[in-house]
N, C-alpha and C. Protein backbone atom coordinates (compact mmCIF):
# COMPACT_ATOMS: atom_id res chain seq x y z
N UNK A 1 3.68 141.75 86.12
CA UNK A 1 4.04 140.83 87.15
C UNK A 1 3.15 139.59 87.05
N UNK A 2 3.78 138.60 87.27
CA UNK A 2 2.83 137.03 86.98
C UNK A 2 1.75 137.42 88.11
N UNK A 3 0.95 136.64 87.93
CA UNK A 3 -0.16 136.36 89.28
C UNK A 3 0.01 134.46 89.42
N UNK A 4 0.41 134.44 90.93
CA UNK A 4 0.94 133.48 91.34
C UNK A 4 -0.25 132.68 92.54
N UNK A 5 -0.65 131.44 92.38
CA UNK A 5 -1.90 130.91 93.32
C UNK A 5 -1.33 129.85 94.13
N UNK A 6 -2.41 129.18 94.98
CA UNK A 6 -1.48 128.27 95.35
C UNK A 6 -1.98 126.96 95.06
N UNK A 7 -2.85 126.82 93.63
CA UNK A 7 -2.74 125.93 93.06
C UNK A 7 -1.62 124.99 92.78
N UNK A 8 -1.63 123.82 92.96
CA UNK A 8 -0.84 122.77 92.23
C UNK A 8 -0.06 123.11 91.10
N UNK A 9 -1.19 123.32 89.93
CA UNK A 9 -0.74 123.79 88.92
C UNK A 9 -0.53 125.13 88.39
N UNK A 10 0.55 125.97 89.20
CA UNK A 10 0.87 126.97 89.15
C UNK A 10 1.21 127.27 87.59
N UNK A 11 0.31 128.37 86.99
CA UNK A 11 0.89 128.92 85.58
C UNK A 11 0.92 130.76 85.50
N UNK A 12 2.31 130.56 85.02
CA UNK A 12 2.67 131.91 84.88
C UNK A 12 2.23 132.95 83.60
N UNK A 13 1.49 132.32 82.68
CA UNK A 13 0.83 132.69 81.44
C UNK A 13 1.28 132.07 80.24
N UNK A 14 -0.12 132.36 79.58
CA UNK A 14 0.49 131.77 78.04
C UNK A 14 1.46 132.68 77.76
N UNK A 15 2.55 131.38 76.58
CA UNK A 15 3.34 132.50 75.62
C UNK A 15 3.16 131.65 74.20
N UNK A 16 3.84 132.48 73.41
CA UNK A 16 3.91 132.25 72.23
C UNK A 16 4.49 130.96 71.55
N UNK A 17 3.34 130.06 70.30
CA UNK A 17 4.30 129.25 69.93
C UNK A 17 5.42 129.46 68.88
N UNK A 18 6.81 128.85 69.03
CA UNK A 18 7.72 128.96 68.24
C UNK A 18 7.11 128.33 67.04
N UNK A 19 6.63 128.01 66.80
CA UNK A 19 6.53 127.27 65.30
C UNK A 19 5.52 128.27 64.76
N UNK A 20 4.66 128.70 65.34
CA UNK A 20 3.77 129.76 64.85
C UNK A 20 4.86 130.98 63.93
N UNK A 21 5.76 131.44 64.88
CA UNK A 21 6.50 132.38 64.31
C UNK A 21 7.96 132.19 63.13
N UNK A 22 7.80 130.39 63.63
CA UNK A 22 9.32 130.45 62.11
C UNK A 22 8.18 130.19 60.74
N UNK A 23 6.94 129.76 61.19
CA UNK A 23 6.16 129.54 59.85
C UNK A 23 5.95 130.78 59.37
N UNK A 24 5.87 131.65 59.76
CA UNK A 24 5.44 133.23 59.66
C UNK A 24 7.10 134.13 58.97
N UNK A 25 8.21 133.63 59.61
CA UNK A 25 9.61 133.93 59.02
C UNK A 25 9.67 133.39 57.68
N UNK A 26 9.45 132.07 57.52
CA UNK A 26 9.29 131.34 56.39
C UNK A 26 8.36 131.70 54.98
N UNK A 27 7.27 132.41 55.59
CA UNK A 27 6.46 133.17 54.62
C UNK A 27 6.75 134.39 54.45
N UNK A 28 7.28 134.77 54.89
CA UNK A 28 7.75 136.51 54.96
C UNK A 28 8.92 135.95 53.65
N UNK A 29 10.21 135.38 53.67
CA UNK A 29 11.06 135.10 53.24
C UNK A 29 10.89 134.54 51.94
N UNK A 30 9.76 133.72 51.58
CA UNK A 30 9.43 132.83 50.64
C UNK A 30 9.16 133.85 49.58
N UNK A 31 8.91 134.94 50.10
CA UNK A 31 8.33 136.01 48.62
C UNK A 31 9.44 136.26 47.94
N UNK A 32 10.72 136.58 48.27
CA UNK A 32 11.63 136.73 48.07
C UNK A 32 12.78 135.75 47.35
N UNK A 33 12.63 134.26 48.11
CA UNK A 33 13.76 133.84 47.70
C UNK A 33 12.66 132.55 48.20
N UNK A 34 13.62 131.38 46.97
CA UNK A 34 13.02 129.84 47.39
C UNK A 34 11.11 129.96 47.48
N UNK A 35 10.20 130.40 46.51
CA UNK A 35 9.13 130.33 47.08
C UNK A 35 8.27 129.21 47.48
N UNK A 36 8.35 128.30 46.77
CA UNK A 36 8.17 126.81 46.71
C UNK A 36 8.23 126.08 48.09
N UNK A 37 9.87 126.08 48.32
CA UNK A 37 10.52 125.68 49.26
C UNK A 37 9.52 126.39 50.89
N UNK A 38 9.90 127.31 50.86
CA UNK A 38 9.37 127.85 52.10
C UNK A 38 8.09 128.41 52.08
N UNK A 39 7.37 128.70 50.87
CA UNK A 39 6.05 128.61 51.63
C UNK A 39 5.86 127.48 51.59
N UNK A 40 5.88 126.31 51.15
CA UNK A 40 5.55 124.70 51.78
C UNK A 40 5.66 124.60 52.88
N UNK A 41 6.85 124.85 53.55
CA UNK A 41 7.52 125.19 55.26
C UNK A 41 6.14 126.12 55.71
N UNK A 42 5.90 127.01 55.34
CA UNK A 42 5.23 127.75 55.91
C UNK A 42 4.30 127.08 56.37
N UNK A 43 3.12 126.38 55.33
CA UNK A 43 2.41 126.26 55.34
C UNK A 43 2.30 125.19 56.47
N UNK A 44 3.16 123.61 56.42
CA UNK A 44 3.50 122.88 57.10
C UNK A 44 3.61 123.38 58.68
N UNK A 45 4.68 123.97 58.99
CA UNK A 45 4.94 124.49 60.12
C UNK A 45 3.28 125.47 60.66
N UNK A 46 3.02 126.11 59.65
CA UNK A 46 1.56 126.74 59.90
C UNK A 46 0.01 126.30 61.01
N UNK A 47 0.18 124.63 60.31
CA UNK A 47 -1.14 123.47 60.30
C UNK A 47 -0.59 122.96 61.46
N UNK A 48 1.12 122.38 62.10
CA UNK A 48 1.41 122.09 63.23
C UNK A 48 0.64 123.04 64.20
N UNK A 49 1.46 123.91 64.28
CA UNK A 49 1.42 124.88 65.01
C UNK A 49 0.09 125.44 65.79
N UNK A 50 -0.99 125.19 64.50
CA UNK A 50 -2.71 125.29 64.93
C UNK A 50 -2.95 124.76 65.71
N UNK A 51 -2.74 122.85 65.17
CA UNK A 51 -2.65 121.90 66.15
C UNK A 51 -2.32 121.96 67.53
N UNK A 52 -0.94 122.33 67.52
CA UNK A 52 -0.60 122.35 68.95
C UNK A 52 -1.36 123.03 70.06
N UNK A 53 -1.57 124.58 69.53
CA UNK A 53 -2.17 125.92 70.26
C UNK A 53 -3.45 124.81 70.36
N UNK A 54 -4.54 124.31 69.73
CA UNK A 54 -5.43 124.34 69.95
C UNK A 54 -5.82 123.00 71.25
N UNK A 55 -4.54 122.28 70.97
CA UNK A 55 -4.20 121.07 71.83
C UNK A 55 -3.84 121.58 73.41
N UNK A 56 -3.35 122.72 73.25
CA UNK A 56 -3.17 123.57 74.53
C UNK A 56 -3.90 124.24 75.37
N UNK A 57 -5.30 124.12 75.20
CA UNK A 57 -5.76 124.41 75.80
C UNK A 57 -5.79 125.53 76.50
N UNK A 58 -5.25 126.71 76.00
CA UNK A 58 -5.27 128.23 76.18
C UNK A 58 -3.72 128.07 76.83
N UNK A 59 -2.61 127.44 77.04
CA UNK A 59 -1.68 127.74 77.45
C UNK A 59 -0.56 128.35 76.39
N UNK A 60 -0.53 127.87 75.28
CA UNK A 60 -0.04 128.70 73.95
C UNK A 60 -0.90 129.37 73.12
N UNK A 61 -0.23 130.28 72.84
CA UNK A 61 -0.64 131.44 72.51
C UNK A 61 -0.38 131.24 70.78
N UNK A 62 -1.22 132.56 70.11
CA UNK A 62 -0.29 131.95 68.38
C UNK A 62 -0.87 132.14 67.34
N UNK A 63 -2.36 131.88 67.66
CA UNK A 63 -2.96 131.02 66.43
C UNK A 63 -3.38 131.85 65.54
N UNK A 64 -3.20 133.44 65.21
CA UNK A 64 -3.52 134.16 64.16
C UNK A 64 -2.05 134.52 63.69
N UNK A 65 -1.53 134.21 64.22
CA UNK A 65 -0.04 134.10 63.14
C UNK A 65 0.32 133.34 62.34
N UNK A 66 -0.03 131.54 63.35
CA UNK A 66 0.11 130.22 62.18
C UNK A 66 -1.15 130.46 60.65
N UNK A 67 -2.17 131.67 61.37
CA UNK A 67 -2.94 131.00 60.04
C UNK A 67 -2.68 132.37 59.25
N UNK A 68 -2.22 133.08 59.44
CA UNK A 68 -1.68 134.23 58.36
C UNK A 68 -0.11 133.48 57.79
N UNK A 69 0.76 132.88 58.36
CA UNK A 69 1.75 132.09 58.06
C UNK A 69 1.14 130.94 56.50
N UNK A 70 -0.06 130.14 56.95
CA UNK A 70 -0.66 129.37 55.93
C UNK A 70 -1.13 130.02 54.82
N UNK A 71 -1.87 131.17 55.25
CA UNK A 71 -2.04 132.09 54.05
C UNK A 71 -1.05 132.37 53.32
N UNK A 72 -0.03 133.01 54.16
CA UNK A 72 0.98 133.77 53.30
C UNK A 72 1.77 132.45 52.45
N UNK A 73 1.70 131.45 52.93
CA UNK A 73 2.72 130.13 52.68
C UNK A 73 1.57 129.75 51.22
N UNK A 74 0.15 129.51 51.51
CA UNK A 74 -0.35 129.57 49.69
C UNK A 74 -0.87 130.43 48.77
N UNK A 75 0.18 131.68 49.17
CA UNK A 75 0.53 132.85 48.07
C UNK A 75 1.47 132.69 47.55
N UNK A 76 2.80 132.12 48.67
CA UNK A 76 4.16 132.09 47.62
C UNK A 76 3.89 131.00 47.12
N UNK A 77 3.37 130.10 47.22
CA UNK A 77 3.24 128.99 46.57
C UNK A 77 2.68 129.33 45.36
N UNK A 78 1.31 129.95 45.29
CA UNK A 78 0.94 130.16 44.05
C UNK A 78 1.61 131.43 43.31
N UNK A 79 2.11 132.46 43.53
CA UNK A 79 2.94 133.44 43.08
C UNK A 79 4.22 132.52 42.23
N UNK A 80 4.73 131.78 43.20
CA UNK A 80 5.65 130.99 42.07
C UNK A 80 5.54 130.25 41.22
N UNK A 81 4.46 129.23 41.24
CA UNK A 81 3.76 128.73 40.01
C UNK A 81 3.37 129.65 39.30
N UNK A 82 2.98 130.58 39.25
CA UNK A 82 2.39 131.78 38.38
C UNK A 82 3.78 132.27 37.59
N UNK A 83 4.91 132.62 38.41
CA UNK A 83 6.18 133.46 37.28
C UNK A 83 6.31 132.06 36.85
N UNK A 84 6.53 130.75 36.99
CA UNK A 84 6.92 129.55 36.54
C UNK A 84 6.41 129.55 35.24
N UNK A 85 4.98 129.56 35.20
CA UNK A 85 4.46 129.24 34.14
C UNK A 85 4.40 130.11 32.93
N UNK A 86 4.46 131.13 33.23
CA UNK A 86 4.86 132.81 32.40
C UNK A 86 5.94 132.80 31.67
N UNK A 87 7.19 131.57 32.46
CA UNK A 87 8.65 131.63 31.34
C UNK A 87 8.03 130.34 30.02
């Protein structure tokens, strides 16, 4: 149940950022298919996403997803340069 005050600035809790989690879809996916393509996304969407949460001042939530998202985003990156260079 929220906890509700009678502050002005009534907040019902942090939630999650969306960009945290398509950067995190994007790296999940990138191993698989397009690695280039989407872990770049990943990574991109990743570094926003930090930004934002950290711009938020505890109201979004996130930030060990965007940076496992960045991780995972310069693995496929380098995983695909790696079979690239192997042909």
């Amino acid at each position: 149940m929220p906890k509700y005050s009678n502050s002005p600035s009534n907040t019902l809790g942090s939630k999650r950022d969306g960009r945290a989690v398509a950067a995190l879809v994007c790296a999940f996916i990138g191993f698989k298919f397009f690695g280039i393509m989407l872990g770049g996304a990943a990574i991109g969407l990743g570094i926003q996403s930090r930004k934002r949460i950290v711009a938020s001042q505890g109201q979004v939530t996130g930030e060990g997803i965007a940076k496992a998202a960045v991780v995972l985003g310069l693995l496929d990156v380098a995983f695909t340069i790696f079979l690239i260079a192997r042909l």
